[in-house]
PDB file of N, CA and C in Angstrom:
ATOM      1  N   UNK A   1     -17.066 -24.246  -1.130  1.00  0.00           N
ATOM      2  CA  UNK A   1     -16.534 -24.758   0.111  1.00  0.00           C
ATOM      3  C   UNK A   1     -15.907 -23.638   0.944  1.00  0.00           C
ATOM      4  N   UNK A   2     -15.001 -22.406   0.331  1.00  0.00           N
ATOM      5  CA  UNK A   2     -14.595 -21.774   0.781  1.00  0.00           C
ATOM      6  C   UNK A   2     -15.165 -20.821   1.276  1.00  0.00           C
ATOM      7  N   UNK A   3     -16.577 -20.182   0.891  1.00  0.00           N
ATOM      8  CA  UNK A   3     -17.871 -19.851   1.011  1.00  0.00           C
ATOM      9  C   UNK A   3     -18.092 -20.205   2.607  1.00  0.00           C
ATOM     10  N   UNK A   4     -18.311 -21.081   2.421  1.00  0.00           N
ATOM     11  CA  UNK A   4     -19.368 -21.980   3.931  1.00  0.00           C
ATOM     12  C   UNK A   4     -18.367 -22.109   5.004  1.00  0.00           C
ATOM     13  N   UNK A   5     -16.738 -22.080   4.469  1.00  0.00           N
ATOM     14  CA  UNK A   5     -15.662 -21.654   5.724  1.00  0.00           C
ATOM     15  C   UNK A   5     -15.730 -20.189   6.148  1.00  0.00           C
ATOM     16  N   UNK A   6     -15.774 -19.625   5.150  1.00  0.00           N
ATOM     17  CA  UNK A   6     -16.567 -18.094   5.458  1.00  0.00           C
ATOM     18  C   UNK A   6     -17.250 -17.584   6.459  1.00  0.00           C
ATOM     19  N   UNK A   7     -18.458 -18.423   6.055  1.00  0.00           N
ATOM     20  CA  UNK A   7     -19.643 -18.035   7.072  1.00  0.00           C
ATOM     21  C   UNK A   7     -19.312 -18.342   7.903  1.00  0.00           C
ATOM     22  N   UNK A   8     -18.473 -19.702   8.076  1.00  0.00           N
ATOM     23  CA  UNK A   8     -18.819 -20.536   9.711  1.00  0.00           C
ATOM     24  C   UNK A   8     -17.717 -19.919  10.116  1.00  0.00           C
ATOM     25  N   UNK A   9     -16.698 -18.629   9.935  1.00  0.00           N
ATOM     26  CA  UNK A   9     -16.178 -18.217  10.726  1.00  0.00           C
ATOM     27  C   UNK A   9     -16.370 -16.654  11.164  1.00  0.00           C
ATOM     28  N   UNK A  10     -17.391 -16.653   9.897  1.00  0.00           N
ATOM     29  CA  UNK A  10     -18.287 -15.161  10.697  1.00  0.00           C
ATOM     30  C   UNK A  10     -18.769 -15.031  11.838  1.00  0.00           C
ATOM     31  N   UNK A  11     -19.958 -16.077  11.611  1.00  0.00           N
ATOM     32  CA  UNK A  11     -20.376 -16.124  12.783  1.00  0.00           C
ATOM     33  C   UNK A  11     -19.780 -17.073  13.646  1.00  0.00           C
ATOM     34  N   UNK A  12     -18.849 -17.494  13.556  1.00  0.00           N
ATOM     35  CA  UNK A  12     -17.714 -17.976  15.033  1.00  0.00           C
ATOM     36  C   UNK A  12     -17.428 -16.810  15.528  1.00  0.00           C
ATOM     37  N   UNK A  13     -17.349 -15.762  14.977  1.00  0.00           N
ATOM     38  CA  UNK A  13     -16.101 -14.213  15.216  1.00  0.00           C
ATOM     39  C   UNK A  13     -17.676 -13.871  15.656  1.00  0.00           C
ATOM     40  N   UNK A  14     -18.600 -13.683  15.569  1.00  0.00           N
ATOM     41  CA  UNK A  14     -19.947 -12.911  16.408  1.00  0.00           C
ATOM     42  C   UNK A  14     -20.459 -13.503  17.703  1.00  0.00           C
ATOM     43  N   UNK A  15     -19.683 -14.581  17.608  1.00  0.00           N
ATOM     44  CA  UNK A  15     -20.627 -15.901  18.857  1.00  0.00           C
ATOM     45  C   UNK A  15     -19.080 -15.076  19.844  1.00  0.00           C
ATOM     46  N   UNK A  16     -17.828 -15.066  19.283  1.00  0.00           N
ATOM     47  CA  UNK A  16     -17.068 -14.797  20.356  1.00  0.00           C
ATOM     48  C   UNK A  16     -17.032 -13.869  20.602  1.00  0.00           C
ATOM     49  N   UNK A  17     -17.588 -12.577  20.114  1.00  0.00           N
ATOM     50  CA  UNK A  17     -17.308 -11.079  20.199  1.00  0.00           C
ATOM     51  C   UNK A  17     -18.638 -11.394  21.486  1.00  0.00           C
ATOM     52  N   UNK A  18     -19.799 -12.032  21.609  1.00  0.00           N
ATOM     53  CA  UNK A  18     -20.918 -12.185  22.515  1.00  0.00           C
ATOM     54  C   UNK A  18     -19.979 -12.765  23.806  1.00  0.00           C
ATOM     55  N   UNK A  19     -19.490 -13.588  23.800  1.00  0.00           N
ATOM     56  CA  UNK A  19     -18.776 -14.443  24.563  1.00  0.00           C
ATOM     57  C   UNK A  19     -17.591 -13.535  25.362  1.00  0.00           C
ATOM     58  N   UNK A  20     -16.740 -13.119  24.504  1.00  0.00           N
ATOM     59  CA  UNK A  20     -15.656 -12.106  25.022  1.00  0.00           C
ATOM     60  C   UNK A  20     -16.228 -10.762  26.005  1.00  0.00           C
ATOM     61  N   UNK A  21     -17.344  -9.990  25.169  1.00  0.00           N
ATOM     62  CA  UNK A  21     -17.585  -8.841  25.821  1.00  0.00           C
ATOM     63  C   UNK A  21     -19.080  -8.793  26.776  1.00  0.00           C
ATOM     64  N   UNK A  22     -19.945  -9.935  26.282  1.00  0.00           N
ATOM     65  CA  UNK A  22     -21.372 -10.096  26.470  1.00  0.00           C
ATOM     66  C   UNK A  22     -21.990  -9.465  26.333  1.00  0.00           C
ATOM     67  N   UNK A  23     -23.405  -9.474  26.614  1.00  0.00           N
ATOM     68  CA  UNK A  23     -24.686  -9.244  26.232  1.00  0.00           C
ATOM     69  C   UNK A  23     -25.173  -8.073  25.666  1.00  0.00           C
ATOM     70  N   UNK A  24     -23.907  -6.916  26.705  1.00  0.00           N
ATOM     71  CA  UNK A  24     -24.004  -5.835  26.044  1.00  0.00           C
ATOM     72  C   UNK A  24     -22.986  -5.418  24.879  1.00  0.00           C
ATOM     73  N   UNK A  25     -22.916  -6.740  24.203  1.00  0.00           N
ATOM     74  CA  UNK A  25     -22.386  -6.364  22.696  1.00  0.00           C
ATOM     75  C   UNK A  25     -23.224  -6.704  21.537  1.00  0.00           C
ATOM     76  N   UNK A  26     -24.331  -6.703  22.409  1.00  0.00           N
ATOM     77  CA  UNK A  26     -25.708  -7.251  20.766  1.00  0.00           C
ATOM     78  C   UNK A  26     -25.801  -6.485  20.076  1.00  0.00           C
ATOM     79  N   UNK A  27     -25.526  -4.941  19.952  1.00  0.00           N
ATOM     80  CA  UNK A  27     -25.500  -4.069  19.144  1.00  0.00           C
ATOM     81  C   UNK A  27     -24.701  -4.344  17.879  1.00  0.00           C
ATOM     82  N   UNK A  28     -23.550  -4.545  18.572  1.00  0.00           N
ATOM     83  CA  UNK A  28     -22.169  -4.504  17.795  1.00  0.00           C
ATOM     84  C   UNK A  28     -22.343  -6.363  17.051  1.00  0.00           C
ATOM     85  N   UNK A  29     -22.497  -7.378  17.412  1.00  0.00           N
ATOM     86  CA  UNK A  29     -22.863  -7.908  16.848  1.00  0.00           C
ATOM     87  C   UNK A  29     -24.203  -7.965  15.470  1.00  0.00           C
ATOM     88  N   UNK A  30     -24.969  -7.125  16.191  1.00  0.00           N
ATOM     89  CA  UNK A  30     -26.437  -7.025  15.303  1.00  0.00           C
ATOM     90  C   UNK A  30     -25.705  -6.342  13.442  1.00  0.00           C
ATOM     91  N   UNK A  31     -24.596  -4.865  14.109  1.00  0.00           N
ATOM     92  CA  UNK A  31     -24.371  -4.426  13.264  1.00  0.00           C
ATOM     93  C   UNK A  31     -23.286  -5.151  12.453  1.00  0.00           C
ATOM     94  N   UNK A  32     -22.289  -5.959  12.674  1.00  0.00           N
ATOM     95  CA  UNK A  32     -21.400  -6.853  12.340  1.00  0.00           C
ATOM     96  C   UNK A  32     -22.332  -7.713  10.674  1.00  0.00           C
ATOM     97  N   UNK A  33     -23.622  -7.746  11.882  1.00  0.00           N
ATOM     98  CA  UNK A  33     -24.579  -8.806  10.840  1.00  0.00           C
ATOM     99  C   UNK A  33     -25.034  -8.415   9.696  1.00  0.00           C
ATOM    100  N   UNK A  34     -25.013  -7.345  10.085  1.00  0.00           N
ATOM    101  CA  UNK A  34     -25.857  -6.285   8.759  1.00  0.00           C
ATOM    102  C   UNK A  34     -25.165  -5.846   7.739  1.00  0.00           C
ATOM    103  N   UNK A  35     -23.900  -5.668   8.063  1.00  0.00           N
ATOM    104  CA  UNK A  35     -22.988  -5.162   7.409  1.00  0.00           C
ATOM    105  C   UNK A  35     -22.538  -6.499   6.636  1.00  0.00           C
ATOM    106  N   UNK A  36     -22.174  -7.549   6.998  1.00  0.00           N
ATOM    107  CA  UNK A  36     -21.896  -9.206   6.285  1.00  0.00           C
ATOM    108  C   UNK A  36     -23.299  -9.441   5.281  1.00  0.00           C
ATOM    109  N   UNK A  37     -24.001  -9.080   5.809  1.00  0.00           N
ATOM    110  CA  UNK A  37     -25.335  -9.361   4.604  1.00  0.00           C
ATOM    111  C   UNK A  37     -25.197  -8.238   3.761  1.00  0.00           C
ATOM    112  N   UNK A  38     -24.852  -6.897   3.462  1.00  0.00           N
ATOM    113  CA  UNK A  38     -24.915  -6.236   2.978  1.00  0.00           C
ATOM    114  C   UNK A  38     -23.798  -6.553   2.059  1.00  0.00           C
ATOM    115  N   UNK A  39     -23.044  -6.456   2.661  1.00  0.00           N
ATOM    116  CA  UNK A  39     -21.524  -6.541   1.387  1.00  0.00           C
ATOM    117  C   UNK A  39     -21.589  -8.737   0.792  1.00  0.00           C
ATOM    118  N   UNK A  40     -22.240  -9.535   1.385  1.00  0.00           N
ATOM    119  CA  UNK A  40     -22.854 -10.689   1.172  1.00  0.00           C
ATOM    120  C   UNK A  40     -23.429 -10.133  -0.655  1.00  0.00           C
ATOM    121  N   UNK A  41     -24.553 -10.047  -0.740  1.00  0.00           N
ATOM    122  CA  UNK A  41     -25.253  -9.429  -1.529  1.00  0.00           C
ATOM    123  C   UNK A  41     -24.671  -8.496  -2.610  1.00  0.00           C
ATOM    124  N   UNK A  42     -24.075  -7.622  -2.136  1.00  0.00           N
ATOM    125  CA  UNK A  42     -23.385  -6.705  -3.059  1.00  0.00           C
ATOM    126  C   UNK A  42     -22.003  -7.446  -3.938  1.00  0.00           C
ATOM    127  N   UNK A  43     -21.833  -8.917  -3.295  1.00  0.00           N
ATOM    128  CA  UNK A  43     -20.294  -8.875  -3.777  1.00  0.00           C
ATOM    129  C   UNK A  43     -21.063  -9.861  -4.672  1.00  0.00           C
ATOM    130  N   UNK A  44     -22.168 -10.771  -4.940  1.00  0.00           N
ATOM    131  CA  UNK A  44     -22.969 -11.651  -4.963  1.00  0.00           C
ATOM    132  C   UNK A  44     -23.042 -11.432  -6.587  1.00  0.00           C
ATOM    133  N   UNK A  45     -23.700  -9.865  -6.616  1.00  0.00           N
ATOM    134  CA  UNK A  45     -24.180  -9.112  -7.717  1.00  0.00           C
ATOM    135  C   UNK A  45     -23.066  -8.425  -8.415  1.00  0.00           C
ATOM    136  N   UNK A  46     -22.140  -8.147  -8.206  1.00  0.00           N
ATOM    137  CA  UNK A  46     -20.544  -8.415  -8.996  1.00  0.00           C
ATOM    138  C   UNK A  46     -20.391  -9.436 -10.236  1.00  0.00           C
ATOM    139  N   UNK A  47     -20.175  -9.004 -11.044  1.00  0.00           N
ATOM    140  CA  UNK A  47     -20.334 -10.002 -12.016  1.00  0.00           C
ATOM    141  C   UNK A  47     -18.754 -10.267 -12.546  1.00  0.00           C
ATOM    142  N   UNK A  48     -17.953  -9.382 -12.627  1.00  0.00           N
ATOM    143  CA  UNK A  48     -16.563 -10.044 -12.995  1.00  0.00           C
ATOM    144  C   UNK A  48     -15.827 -10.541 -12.038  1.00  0.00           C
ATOM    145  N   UNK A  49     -15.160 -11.933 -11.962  1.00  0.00           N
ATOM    146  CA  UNK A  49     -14.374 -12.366 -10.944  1.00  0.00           C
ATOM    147  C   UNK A  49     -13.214 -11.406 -10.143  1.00  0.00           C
ATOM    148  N   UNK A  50     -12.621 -10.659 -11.254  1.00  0.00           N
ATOM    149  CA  UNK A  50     -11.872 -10.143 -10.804  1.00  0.00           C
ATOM    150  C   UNK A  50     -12.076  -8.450  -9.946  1.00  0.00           C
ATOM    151  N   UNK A  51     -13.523  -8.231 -10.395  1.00  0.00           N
ATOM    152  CA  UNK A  51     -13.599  -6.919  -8.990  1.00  0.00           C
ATOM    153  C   UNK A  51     -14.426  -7.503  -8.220  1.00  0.00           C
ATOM    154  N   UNK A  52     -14.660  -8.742  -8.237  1.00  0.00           N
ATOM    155  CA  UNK A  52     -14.732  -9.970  -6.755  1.00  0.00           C
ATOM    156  C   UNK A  52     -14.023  -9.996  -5.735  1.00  0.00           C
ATOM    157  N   UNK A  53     -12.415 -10.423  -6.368  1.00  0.00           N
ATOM    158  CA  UNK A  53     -11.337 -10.095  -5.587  1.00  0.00           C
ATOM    159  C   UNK A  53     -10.488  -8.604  -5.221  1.00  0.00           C
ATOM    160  N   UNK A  54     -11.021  -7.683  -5.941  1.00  0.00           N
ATOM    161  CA  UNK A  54     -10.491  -6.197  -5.607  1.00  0.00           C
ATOM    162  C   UNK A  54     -11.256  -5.796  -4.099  1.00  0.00           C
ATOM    163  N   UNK A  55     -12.705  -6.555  -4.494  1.00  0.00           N
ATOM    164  CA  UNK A  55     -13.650  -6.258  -3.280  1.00  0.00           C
ATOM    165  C   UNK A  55     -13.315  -6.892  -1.573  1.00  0.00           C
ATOM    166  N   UNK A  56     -13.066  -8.399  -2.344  1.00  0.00           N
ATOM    167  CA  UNK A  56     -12.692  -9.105  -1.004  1.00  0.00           C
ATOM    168  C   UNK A  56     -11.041  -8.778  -0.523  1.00  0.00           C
ATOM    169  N   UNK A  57     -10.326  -8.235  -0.864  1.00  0.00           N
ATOM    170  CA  UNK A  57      -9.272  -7.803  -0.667  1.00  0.00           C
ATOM    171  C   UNK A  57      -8.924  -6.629  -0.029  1.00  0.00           C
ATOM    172  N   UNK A  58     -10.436  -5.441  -0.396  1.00  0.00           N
ATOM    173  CA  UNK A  58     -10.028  -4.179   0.305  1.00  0.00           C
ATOM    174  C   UNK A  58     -11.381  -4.911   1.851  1.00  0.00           C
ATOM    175  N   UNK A  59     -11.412  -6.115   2.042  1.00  0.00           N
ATOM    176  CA  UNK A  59     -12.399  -6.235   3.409  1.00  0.00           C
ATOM    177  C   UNK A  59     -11.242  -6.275   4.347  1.00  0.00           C
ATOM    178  N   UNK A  60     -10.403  -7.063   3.915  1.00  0.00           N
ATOM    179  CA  UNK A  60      -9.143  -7.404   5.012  1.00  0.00           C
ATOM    180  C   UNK A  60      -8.419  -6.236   5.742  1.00  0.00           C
ATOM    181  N   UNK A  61      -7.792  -5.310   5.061  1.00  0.00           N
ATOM    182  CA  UNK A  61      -7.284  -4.187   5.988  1.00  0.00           C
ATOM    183  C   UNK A  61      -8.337  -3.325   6.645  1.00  0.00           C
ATOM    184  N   UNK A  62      -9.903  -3.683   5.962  1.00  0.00           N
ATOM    185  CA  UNK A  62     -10.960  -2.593   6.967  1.00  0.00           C
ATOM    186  C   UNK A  62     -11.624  -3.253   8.154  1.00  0.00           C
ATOM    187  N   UNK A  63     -11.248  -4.921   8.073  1.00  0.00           N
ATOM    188  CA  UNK A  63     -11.341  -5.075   9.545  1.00  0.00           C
ATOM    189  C   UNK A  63     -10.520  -4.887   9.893  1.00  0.00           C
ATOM    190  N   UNK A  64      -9.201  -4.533   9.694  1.00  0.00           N
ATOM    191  CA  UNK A  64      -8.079  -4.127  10.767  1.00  0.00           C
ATOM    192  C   UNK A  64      -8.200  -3.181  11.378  1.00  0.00           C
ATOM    193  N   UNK A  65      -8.465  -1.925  10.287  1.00  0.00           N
ATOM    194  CA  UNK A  65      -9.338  -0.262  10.529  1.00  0.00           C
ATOM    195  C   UNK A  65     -10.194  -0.499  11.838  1.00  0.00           C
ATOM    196  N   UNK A  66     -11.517  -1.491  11.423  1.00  0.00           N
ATOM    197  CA  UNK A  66     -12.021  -1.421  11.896  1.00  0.00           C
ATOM    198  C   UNK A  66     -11.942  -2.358  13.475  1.00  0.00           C
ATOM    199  N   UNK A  67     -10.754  -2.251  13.987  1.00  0.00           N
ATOM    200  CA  UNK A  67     -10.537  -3.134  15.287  1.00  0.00           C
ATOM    201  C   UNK A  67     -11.174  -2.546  16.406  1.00  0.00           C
ATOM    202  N   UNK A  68     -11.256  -1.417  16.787  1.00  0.00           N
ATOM    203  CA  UNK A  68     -11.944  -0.583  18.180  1.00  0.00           C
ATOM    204  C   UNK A  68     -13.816  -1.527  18.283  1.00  0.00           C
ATOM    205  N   UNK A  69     -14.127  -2.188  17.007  1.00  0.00           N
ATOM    206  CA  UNK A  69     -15.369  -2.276  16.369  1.00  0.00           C
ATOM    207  C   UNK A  69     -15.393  -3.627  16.246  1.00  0.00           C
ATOM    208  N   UNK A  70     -14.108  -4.195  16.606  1.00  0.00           N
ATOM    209  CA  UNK A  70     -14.429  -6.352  16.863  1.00  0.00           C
ATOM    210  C   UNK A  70     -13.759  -6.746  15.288  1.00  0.00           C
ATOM    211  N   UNK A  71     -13.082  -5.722  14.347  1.00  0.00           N
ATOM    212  CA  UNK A  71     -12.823  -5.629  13.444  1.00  0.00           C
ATOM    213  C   UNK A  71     -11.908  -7.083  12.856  1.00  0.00           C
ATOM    214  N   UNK A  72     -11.111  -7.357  14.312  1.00  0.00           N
ATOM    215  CA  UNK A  72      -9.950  -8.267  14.182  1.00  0.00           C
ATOM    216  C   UNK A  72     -10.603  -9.574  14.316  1.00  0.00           C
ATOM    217  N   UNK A  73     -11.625  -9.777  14.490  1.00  0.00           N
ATOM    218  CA  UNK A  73     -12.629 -10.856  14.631  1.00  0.00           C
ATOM    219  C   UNK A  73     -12.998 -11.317  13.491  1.00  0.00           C
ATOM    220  N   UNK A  74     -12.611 -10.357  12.557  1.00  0.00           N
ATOM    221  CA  UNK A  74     -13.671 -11.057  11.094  1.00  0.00           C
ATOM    222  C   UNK A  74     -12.673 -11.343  10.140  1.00  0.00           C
ATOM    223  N   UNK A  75     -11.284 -10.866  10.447  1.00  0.00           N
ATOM    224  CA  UNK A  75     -10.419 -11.302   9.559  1.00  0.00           C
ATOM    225  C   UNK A  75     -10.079 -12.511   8.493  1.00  0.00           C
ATOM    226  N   UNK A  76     -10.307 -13.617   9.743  1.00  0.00           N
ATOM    227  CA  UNK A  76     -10.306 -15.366   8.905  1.00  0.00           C
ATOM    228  C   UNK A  76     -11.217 -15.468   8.015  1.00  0.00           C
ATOM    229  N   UNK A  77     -11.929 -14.500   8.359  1.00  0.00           N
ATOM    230  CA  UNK A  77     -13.689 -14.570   7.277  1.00  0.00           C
ATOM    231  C   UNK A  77     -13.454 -14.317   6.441  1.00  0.00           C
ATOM    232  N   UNK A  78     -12.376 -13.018   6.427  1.00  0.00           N
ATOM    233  CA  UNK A  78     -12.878 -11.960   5.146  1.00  0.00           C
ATOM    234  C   UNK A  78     -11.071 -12.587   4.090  1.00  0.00           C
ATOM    235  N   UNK A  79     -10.487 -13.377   4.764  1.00  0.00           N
ATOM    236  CA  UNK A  79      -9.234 -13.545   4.161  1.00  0.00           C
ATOM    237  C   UNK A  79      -9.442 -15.384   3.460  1.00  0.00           C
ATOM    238  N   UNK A  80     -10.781 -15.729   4.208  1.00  0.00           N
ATOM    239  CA  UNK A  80     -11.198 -17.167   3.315  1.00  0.00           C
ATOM    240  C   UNK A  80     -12.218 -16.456   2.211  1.00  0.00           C
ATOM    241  N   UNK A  81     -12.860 -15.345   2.467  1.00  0.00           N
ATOM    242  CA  UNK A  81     -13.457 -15.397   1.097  1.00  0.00           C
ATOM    243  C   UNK A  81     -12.517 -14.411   0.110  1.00  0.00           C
ATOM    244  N   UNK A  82     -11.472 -13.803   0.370  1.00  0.00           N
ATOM    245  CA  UNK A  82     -10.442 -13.568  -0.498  1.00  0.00           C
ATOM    246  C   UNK A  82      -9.933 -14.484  -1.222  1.00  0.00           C
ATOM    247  N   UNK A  83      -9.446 -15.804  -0.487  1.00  0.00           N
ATOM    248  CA  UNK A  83      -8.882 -16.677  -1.100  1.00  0.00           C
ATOM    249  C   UNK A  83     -10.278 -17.334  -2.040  1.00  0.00           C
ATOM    250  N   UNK A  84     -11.228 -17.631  -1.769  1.00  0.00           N
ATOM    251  CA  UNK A  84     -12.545 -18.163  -2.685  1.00  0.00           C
ATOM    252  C   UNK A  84     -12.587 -17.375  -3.612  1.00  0.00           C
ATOM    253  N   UNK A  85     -12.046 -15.912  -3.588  1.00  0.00           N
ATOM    254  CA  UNK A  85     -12.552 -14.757  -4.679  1.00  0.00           C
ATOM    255  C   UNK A  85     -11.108 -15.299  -5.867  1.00  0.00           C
ATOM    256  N   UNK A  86     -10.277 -15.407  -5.152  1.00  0.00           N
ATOM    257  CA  UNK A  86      -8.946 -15.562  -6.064  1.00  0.00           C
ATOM    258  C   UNK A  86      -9.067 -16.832  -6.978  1.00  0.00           C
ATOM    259  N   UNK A  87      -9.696 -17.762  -6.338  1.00  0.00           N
ATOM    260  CA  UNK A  87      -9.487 -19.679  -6.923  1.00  0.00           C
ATOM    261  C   UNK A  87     -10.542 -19.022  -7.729  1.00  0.00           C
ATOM    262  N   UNK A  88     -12.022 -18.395  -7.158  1.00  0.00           N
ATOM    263  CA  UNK A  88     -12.615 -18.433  -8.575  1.00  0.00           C
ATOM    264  C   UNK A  88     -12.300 -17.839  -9.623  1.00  0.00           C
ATOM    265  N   UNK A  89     -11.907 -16.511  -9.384  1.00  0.00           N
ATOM    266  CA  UNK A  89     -10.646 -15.744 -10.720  1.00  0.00           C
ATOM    267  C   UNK A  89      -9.872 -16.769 -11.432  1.00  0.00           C
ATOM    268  N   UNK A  90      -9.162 -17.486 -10.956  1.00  0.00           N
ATOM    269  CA  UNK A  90      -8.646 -18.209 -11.628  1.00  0.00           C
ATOM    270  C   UNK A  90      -8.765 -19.520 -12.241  1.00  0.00           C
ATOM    271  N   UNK A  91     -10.154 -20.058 -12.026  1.00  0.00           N
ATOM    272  CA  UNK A  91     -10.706 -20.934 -12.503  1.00  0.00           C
ATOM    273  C   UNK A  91     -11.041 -22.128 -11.550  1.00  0.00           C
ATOM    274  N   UNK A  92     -10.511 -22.122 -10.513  1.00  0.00           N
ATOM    275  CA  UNK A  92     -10.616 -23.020  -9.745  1.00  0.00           C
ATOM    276  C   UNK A  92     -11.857 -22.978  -8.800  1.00  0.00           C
ATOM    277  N   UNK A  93     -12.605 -23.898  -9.208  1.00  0.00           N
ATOM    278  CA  UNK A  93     -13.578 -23.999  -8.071  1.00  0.00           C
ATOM    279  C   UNK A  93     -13.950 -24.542  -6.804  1.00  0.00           C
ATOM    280  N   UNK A  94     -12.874 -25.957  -6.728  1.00  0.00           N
ATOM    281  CA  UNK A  94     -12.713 -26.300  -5.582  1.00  0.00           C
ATOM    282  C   UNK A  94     -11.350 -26.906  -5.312  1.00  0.00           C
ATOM    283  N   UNK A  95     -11.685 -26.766  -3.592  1.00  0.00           N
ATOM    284  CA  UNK A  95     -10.277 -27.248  -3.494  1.00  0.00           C
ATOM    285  C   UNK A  95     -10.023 -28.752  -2.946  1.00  0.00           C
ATOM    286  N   UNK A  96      -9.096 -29.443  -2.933  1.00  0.00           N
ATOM    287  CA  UNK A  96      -8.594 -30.490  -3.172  1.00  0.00           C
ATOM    288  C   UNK A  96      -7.945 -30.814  -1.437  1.00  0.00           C
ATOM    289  N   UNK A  97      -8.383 -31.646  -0.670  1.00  0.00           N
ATOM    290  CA  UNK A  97      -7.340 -31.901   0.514  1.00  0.00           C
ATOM    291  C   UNK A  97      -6.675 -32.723   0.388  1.00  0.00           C
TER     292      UNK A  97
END
């Protein structure tokens, strides 16, 4: 669940980085994309929970780094799949409203 809040605020943070700066930010979006599928995949193929969460933990201060770059845009993303990396470390797989 925390997964699919993930995504849907990735690409919320790419639809507004289009929206905020326009058309001529397809680059920076394109690369946004590439880079989410890349570390997507890589964190995928991680096999212990816990350098799951070492991983999703060092994403959060490098979109901050990376703010000149729409960096601050991906934050909610990268701080819901922190929290997904942590519940699954700890056994929890879903959450409860």
């Amino acid at each position: 669940m925390l997964v699919t809040i993930a995504l849907v605020l990735f690409i919320a943070a790419e639809v507004t980085i289009l929206l905020t700066v326009g058309w001529q930010a397809w680059w920076l979006v394109v690369a946004w994309g590439i880079a989410g599928l890349v570390l997507a995949l890589g964190a995928r193929s991680v096999r212990p929970p816990l350098a799951r969460v070492v991983i999703c933990a060092a994403l959060v201060p490098l979109c901050v780094v990376l703010t000149f770059e729409g960096g601050l845009f991906f934050v909610p993303a990268a701080a819901a799949l922190l929290l997904a990396a942590v519940l699954e470390w700890r056994g929890t797989r879903h959450v409860t409203a």
